[in-house]
C-alpha atoms as a PDB file:
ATOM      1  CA  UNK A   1      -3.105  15.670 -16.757  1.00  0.00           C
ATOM      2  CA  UNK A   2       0.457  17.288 -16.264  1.00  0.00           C
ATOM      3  CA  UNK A   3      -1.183  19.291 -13.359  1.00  0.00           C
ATOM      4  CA  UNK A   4      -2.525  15.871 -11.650  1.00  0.00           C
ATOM      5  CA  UNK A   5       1.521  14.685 -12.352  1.00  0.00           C
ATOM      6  CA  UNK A   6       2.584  17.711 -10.867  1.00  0.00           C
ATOM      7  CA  UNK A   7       0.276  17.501  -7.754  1.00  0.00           C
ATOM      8  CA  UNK A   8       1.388  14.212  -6.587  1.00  0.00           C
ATOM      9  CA  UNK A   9       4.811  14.955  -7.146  1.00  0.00           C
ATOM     10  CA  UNK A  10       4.535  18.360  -5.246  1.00  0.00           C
ATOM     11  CA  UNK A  11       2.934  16.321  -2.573  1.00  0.00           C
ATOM     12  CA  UNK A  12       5.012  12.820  -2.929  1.00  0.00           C
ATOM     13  CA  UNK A  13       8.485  13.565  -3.189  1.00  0.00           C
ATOM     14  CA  UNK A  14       9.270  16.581  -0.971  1.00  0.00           C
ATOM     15  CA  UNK A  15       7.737  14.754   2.131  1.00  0.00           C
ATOM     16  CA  UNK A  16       9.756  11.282   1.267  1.00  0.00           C
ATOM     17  CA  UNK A  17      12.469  13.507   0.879  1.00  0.00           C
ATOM     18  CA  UNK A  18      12.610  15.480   4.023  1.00  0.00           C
ATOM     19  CA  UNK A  19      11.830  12.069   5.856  1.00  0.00           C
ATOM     20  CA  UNK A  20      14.960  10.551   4.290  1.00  0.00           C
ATOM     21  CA  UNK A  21      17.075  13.274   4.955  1.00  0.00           C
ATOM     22  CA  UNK A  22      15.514  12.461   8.820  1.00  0.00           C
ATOM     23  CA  UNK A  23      15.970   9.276   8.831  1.00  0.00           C
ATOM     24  CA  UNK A  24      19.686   9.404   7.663  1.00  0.00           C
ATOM     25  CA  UNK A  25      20.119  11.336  10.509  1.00  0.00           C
ATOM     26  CA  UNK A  26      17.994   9.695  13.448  1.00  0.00           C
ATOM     27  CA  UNK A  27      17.653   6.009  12.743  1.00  0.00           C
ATOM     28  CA  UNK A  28      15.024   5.303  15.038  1.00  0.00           C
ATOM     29  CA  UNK A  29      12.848   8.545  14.282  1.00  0.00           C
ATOM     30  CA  UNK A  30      10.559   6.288  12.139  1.00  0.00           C
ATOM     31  CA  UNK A  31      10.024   4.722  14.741  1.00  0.00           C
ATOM     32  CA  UNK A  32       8.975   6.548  17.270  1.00  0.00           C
ATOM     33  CA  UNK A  33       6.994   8.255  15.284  1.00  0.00           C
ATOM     34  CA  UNK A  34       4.733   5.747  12.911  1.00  0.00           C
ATOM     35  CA  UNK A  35       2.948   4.189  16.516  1.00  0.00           C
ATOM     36  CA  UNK A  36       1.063   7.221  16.981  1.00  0.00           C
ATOM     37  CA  UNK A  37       0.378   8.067  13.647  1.00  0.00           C
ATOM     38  CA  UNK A  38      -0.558   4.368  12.507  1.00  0.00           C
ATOM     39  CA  UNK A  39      -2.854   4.313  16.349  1.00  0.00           C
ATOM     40  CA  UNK A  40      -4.554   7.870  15.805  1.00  0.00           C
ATOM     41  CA  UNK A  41      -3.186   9.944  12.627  1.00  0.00           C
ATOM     42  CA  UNK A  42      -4.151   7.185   9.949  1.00  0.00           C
ATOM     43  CA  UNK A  43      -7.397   6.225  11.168  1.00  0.00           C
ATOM     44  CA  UNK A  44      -8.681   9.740  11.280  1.00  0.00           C
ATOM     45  CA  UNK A  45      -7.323  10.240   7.426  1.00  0.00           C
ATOM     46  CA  UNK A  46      -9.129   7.286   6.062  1.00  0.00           C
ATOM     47  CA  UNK A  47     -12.621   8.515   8.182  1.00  0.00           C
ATOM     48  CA  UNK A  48     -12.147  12.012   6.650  1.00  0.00           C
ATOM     49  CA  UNK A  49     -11.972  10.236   2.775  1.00  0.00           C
ATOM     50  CA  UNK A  50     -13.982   7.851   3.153  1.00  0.00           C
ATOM     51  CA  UNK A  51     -16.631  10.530   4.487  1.00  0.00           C
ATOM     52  CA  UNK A  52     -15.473  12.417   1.459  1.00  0.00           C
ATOM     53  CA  UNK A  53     -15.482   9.785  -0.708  1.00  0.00           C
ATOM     54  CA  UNK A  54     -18.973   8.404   0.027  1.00  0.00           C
ATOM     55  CA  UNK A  55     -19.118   4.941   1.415  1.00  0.00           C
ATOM     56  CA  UNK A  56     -20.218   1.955  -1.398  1.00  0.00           C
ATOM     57  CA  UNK A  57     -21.001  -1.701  -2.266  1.00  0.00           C
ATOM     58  CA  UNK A  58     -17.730  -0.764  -4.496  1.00  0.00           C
ATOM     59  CA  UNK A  59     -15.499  -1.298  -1.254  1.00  0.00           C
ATOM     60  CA  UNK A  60     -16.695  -4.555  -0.619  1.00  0.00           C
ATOM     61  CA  UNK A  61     -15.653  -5.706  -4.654  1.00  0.00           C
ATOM     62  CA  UNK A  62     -12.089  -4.214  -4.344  1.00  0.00           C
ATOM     63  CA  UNK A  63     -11.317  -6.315  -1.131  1.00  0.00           C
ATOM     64  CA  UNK A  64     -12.219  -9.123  -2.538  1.00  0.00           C
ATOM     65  CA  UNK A  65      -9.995  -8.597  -6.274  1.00  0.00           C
ATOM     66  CA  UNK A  66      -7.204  -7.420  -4.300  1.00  0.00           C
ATOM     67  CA  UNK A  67      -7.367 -10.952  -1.992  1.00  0.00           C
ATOM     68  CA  UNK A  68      -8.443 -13.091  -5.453  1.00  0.00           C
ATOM     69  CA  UNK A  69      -4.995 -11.059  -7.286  1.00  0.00           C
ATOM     70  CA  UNK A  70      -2.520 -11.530  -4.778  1.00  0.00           C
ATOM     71  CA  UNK A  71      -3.582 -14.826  -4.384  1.00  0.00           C
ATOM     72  CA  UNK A  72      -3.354 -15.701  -8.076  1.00  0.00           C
ATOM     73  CA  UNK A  73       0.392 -14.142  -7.679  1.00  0.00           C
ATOM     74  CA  UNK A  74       1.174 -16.033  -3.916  1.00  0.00           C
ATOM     75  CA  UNK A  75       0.344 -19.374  -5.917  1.00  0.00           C
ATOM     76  CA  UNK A  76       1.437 -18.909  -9.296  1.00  0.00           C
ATOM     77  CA  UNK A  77       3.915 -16.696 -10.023  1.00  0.00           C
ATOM     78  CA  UNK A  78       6.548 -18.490  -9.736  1.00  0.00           C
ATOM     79  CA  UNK A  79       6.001 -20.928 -12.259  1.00  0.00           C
ATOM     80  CA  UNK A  80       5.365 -18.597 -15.076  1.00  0.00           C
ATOM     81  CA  UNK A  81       8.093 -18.382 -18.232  1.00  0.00           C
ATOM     82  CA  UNK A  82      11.381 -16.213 -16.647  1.00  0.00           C
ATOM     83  CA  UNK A  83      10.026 -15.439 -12.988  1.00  0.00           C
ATOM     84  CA  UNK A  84      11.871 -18.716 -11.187  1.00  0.00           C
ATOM     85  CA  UNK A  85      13.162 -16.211  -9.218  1.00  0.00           C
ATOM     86  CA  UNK A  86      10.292 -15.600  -7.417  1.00  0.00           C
ATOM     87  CA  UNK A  87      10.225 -18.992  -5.877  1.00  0.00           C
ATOM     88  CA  UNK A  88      11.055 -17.183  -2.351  1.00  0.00           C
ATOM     89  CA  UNK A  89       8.018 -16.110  -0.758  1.00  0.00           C
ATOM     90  CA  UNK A  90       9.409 -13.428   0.485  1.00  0.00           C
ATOM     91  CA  UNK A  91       9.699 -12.374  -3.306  1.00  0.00           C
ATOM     92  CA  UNK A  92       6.123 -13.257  -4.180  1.00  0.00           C
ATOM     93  CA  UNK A  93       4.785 -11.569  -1.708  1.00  0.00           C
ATOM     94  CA  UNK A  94       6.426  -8.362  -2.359  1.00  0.00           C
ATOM     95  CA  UNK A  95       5.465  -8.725  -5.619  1.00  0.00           C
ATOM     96  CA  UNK A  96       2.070  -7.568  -4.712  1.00  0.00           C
ATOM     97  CA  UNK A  97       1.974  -6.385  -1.690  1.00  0.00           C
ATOM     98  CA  UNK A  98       1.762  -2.874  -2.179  1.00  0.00           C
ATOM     99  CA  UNK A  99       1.913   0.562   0.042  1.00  0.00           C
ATOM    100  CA  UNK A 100      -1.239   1.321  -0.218  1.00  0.00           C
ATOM    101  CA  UNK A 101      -2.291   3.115   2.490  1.00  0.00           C
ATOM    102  CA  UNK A 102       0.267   6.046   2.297  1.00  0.00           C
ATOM    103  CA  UNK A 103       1.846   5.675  -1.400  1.00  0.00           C
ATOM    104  CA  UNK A 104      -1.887   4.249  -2.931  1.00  0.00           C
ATOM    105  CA  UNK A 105      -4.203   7.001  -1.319  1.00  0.00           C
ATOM    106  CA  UNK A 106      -2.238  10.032  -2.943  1.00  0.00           C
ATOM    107  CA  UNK A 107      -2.007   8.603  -6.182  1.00  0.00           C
ATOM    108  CA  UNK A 108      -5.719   8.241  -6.256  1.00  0.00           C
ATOM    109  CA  UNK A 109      -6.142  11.349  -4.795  1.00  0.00           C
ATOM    110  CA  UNK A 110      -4.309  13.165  -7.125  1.00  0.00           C
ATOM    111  CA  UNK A 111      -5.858  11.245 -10.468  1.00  0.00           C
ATOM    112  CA  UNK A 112      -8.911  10.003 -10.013  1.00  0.00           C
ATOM    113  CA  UNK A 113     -12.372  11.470  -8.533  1.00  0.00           C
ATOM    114  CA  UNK A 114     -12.864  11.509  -4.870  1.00  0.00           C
ATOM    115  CA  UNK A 115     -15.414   8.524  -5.662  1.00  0.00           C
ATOM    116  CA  UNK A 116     -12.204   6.242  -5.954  1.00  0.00           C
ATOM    117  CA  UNK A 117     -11.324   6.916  -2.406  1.00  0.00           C
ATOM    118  CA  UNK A 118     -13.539   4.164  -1.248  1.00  0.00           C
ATOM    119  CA  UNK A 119     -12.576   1.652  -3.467  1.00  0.00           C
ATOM    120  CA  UNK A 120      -8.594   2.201  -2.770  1.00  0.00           C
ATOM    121  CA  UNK A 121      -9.299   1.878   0.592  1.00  0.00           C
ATOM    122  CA  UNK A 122     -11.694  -1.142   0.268  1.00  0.00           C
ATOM    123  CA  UNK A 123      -8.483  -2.682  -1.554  1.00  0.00           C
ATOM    124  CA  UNK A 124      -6.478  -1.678   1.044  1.00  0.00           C
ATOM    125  CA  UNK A 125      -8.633  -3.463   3.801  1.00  0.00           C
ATOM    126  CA  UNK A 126      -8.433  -6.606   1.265  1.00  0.00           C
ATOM    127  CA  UNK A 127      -4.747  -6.219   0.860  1.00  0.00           C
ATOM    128  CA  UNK A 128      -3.396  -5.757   4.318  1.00  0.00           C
ATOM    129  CA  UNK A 129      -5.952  -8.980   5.724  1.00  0.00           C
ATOM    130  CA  UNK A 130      -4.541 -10.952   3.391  1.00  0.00           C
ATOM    131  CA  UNK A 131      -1.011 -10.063   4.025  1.00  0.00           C
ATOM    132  CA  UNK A 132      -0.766 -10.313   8.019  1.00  0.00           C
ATOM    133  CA  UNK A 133      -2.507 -13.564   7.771  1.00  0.00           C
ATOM    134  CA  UNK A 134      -0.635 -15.436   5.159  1.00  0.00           C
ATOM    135  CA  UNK A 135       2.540 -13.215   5.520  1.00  0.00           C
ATOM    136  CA  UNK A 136       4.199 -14.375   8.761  1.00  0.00           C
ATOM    137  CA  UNK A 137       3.296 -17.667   7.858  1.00  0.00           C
ATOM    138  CA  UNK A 138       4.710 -17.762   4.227  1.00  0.00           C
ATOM    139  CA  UNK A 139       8.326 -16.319   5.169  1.00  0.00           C
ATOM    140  CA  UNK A 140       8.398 -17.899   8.856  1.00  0.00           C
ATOM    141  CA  UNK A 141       7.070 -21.028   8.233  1.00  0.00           C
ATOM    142  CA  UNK A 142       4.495 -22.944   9.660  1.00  0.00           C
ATOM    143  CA  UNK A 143       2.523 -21.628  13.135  1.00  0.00           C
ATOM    144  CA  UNK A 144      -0.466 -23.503  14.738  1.00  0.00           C
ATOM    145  CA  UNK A 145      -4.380 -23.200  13.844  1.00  0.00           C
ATOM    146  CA  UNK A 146      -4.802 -20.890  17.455  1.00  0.00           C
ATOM    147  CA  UNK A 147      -1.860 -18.773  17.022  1.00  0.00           C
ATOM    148  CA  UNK A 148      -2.768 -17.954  13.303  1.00  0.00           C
ATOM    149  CA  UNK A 149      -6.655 -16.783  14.098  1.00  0.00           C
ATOM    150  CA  UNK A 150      -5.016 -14.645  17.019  1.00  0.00           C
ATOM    151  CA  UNK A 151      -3.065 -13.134  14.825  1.00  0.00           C
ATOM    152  CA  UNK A 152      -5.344 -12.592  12.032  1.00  0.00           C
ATOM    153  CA  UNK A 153      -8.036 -11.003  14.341  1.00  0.00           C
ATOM    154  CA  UNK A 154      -5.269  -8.718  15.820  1.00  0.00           C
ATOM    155  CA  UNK A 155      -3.855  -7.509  12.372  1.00  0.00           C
ATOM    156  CA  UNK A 156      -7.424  -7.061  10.999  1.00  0.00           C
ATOM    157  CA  UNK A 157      -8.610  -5.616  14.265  1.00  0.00           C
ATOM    158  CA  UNK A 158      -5.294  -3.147  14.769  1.00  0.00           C
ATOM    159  CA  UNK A 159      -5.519  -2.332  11.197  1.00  0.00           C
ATOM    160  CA  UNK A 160      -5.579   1.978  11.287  1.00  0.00           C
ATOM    161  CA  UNK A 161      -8.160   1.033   7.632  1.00  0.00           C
ATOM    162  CA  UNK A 162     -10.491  -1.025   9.778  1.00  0.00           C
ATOM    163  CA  UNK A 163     -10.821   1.481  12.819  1.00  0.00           C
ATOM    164  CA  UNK A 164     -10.891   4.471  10.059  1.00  0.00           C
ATOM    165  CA  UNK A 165     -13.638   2.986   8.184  1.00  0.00           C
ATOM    166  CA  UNK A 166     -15.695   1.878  11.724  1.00  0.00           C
ATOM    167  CA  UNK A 167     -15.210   5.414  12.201  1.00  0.00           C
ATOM    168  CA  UNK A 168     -16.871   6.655   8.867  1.00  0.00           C
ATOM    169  CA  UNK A 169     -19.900   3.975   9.350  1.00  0.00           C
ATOM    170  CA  UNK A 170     -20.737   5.553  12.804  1.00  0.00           C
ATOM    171  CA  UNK A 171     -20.255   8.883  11.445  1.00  0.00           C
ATOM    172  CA  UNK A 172     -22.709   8.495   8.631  1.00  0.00           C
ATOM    173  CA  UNK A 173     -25.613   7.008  10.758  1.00  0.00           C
ATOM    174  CA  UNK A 174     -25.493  10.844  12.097  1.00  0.00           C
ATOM    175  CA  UNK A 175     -27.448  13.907  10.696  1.00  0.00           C
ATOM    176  CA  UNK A 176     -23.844  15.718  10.956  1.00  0.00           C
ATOM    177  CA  UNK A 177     -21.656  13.447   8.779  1.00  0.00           C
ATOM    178  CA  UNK A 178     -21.234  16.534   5.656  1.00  0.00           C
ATOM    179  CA  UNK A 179     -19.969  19.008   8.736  1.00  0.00           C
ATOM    180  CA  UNK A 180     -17.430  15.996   9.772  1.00  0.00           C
ATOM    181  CA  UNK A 181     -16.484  15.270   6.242  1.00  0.00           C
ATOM    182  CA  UNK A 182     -15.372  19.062   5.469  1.00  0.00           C
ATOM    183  CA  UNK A 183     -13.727  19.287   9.329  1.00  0.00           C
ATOM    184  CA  UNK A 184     -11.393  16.563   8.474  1.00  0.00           C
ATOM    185  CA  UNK A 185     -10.658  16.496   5.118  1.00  0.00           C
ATOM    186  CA  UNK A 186      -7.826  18.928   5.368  1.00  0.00           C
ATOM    187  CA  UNK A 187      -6.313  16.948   8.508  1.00  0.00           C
ATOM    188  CA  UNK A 188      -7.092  13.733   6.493  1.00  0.00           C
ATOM    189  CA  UNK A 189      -4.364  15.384   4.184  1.00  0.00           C
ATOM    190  CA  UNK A 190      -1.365  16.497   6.219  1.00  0.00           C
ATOM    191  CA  UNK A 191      -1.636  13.333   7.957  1.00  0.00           C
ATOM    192  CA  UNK A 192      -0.872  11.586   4.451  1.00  0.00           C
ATOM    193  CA  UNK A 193       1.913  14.078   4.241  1.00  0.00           C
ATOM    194  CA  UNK A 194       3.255  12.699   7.749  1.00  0.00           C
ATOM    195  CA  UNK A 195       2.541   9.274   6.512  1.00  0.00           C
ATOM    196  CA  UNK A 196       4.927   9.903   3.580  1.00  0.00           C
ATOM    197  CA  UNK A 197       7.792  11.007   6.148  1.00  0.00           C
ATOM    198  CA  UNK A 198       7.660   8.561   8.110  1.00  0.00           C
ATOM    199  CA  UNK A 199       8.184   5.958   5.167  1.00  0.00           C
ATOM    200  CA  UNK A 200      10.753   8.318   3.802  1.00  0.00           C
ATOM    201  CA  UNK A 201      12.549   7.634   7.585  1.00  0.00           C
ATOM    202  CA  UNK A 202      12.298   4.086   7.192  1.00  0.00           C
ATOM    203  CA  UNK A 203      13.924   4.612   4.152  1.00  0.00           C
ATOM    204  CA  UNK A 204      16.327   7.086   5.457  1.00  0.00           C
ATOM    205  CA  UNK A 205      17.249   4.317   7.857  1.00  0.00           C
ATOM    206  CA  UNK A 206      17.540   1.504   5.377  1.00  0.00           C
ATOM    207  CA  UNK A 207      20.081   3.544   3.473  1.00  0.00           C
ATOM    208  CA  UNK A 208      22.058   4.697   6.861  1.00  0.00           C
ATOM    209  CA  UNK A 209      22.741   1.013   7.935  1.00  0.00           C
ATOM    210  CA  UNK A 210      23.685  -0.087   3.975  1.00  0.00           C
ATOM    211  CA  UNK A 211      22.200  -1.909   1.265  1.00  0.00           C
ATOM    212  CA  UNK A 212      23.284  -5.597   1.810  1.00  0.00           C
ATOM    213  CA  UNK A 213      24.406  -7.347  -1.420  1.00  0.00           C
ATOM    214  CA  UNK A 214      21.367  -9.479  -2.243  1.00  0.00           C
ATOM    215  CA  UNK A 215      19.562  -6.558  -2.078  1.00  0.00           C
ATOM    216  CA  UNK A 216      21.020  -4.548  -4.907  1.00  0.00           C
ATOM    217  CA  UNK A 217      18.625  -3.624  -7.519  1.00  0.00           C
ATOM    218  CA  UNK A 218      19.967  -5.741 -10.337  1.00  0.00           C
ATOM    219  CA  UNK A 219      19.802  -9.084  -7.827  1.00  0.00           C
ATOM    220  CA  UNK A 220      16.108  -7.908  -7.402  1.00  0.00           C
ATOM    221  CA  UNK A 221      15.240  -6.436 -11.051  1.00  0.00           C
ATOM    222  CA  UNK A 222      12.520  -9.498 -11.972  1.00  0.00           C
ATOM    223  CA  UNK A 223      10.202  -8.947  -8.535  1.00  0.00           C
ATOM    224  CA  UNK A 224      10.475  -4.961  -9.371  1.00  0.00           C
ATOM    225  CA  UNK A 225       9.111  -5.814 -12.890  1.00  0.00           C
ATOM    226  CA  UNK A 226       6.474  -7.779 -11.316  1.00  0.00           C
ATOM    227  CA  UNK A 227       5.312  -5.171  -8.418  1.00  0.00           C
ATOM    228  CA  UNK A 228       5.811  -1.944 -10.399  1.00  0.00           C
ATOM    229  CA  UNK A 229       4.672  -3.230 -13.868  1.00  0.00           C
ATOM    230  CA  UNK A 230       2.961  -6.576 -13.860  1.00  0.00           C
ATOM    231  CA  UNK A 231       1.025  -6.294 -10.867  1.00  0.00           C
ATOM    232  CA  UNK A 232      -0.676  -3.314 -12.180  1.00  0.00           C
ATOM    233  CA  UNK A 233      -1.620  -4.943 -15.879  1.00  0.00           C
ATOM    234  CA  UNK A 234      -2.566  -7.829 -13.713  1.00  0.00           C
ATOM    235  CA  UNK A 235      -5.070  -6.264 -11.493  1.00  0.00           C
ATOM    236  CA  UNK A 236      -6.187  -4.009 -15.161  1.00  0.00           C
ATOM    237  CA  UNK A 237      -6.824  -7.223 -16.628  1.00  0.00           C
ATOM    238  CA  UNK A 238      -8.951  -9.042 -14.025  1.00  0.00           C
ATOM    239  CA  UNK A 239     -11.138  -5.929 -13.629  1.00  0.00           C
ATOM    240  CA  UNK A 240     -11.721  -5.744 -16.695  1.00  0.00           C
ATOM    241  CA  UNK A 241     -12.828  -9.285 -17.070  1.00  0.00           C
ATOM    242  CA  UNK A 242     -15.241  -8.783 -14.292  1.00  0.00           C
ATOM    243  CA  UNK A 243     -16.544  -6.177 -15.985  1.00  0.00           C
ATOM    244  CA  UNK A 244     -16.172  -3.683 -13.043  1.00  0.00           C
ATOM    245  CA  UNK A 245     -17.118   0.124 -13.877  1.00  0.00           C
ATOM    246  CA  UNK A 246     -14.177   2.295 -15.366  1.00  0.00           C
ATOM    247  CA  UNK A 247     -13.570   3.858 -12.192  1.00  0.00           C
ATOM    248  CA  UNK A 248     -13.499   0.916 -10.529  1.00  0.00           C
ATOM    249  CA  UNK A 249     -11.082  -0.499 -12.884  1.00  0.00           C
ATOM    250  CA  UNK A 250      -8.793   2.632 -12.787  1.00  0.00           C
ATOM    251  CA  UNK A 251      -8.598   2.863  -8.902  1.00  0.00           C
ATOM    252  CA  UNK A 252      -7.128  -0.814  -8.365  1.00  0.00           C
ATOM    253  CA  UNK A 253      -5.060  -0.885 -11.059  1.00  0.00           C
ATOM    254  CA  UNK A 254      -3.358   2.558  -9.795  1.00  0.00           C
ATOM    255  CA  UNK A 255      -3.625   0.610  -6.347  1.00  0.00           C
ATOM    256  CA  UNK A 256      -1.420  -1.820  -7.718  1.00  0.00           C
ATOM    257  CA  UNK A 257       1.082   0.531  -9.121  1.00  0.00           C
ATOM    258  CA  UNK A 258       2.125   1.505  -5.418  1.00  0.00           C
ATOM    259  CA  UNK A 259       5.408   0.747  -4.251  1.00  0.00           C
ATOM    260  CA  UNK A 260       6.486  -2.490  -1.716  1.00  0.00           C
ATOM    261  CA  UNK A 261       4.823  -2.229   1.734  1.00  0.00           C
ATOM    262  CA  UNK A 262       6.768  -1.509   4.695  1.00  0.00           C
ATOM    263  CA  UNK A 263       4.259  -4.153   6.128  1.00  0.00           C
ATOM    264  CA  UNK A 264       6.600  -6.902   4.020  1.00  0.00           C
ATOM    265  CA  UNK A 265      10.156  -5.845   6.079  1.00  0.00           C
ATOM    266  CA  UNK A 266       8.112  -5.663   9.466  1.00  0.00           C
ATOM    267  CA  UNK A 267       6.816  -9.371   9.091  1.00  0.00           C
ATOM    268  CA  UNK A 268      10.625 -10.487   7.591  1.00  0.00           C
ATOM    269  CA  UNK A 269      12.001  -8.433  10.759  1.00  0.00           C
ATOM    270  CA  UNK A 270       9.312 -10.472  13.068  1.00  0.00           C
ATOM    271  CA  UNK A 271       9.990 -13.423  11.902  1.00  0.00           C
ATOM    272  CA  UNK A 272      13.551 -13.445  11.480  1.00  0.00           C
ATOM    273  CA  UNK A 273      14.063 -14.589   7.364  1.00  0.00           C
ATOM    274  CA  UNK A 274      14.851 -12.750   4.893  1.00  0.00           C
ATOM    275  CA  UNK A 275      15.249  -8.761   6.035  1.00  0.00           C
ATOM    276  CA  UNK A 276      18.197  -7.941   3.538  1.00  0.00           C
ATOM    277  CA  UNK A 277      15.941  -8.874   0.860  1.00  0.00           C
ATOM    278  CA  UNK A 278      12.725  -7.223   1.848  1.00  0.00           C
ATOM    279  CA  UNK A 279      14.709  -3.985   3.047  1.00  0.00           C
ATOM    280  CA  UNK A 280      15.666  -3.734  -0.748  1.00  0.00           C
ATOM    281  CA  UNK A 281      12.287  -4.563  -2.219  1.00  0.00           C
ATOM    282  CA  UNK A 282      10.919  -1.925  -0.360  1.00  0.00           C
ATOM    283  CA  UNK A 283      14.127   0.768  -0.962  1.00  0.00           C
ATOM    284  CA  UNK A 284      14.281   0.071  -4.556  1.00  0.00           C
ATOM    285  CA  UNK A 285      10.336  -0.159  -5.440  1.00  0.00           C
ATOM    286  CA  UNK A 286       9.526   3.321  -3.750  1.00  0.00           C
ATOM    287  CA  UNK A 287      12.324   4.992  -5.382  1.00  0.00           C
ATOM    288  CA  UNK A 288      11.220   3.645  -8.961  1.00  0.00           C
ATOM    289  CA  UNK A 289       7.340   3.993  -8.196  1.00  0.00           C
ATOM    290  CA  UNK A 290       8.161   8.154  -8.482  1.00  0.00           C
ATOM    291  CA  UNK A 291       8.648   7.549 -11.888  1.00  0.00           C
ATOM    292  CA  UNK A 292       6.572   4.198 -12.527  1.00  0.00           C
ATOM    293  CA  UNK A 293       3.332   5.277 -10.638  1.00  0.00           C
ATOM    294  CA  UNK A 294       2.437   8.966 -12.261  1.00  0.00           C
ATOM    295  CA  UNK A 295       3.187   6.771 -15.526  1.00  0.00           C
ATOM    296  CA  UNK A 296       0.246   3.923 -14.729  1.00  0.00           C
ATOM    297  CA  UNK A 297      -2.272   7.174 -13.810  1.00  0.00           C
ATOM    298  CA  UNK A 298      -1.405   9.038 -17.350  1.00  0.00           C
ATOM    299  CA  UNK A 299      -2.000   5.506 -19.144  1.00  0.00           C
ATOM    300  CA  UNK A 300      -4.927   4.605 -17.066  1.00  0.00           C
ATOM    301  CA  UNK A 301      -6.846   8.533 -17.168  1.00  0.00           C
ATOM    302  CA  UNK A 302      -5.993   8.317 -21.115  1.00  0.00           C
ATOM    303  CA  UNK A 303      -7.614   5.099 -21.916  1.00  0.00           C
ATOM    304  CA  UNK A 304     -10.537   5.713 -19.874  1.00  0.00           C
END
């Protein structure tokens, strides 16, 4: 167990670290840099786990808890005993909308079988369809029936999860798919490692231009309880009254335990509302998820 801790922080930190130290010092590095990796890197990575992984019926479960969860959160949240706060969408939604695809995948790699790959990923592909559909339309208000499919079909469509796992299904109608799985499962890696500096840049760049006031971490301490501690008991919880397999019920809870998505400050920045706040949400959660998300894969690898 303290050599799973170990690994992700061996892999986690130094890479967040060397992309903050690059973001302090080129703001717009992230930048420049995440369009490529998002358009090629990332797609490749999730073909070479899933391929690892071995695709399931598992992937298909996880989508759908991570939708029926966030939902549940989106809706209700806000009216539960001492989280008022979270009456701001923009609050409720980073309450569960996690960093999945580059904080998520390393946590599962690093405590949990490959055979959870699949089902982080399937709660990725749940996560991130539910969040640039309903996203831009909970913190920028109300868009038209047209524009709202367009942009669903585009998010879904551009997401680097959906083209990655295309990729594996193609892959694994071919007699060759155990030669592709070994060729790019160490690329699949150091493009996880890239993924981590580029969010450590964004954070780098969040820090450069200065925390605004409503973003400190005591104005924003409830919605980190909820993300980094809630969300994670919640999604425990609902798998467990499902009755989903241990595995299963270990790889979305340790989904859950991932830090704020970037995903939440692009759609504020798109839309205009809200940036200070998400900016913080996103600073503060991946800072504390060093600590808070090895803690939620001891708890979860002792009790099962």
């Amino acid at each position: 167990m303290q050599l799973s801790i170990l690994r992700f922080l061996l892999e986690l930190v130094p890479s967040l670290l060397i992309g903050f130290w690059a973001g302090r010092r080129h703001e717009t590095l992230s930048t420049r840099l995440a369009a490529p990796l998002v358009r090629f890197g990332v797609p490749i990575s999730v073909m070479g786990l899933l391929l690892k992984g071995g695709l399931s019926g598992d992937m298909l479960q996880a989508a759908g808890l991570a939708v029926f969860a966030m939902g549940l959160v989106l809706l209700g949240a806000a009216r539960l005993p001492g989280l008022a706060e979270l009456a701001s969408p923009t609050l409720r939604l980073g309450s569960c909308t996690g960093n999945t695809a580059y904080f998520g995948v390393p946590l599962a790699l690093a405590f949990l079988p490959d055979e959870a790959l699949p089902i982080s990923i399937g709660y990725d592909l749940g996560a991130t369809l539910l969040v640039w559909s309903l996203g831009p339309l909970l913190i920028g208000g109300q868009v038209d029936g047209p524009q709202r499919l367009r942009g669903l079909l585009s998010s879904v469509a551009g997401s680097p999860a959906t083209r990655g796992l295309i990729g594996a299904l193609l892959v694994q109608a071919t007699p060759w798919s155990a030669s592709v799985a070994d060729a790019l499962w160490w690329p699949s890696r150091c493009v996880i490692v890239l993924a981590l500096m580029v969010v450590g840049m964004r954070l780098g760049s969040i820090h450069r231009q200065g925390i605004a006031p409503e973003a400190r971490p005591l104005k924003l301490l409830k919605p980190l309880v909820a993300k980094l501690l809630l969300y994670p008991l919640l999604l425990w919880l609902l798998a467990s009254l499902l009755q989903f397999k241990p595995l299963m019920v270990q790889a979305v809870a340790l989904q859950g335990a991932a830090p704020t998505a970037i995903s939440l400050l692009l759609i504020a920045e798109s839309v205009g509302a809200d940036q200070e706040m998400a900016a913080g949400l996103v600073f503060w959660s991946t800072l504390l998820a060093l600590i808070t998300a090895p803690a939620w894969g001891v708890l979860l690898r002792s009790q099962f």
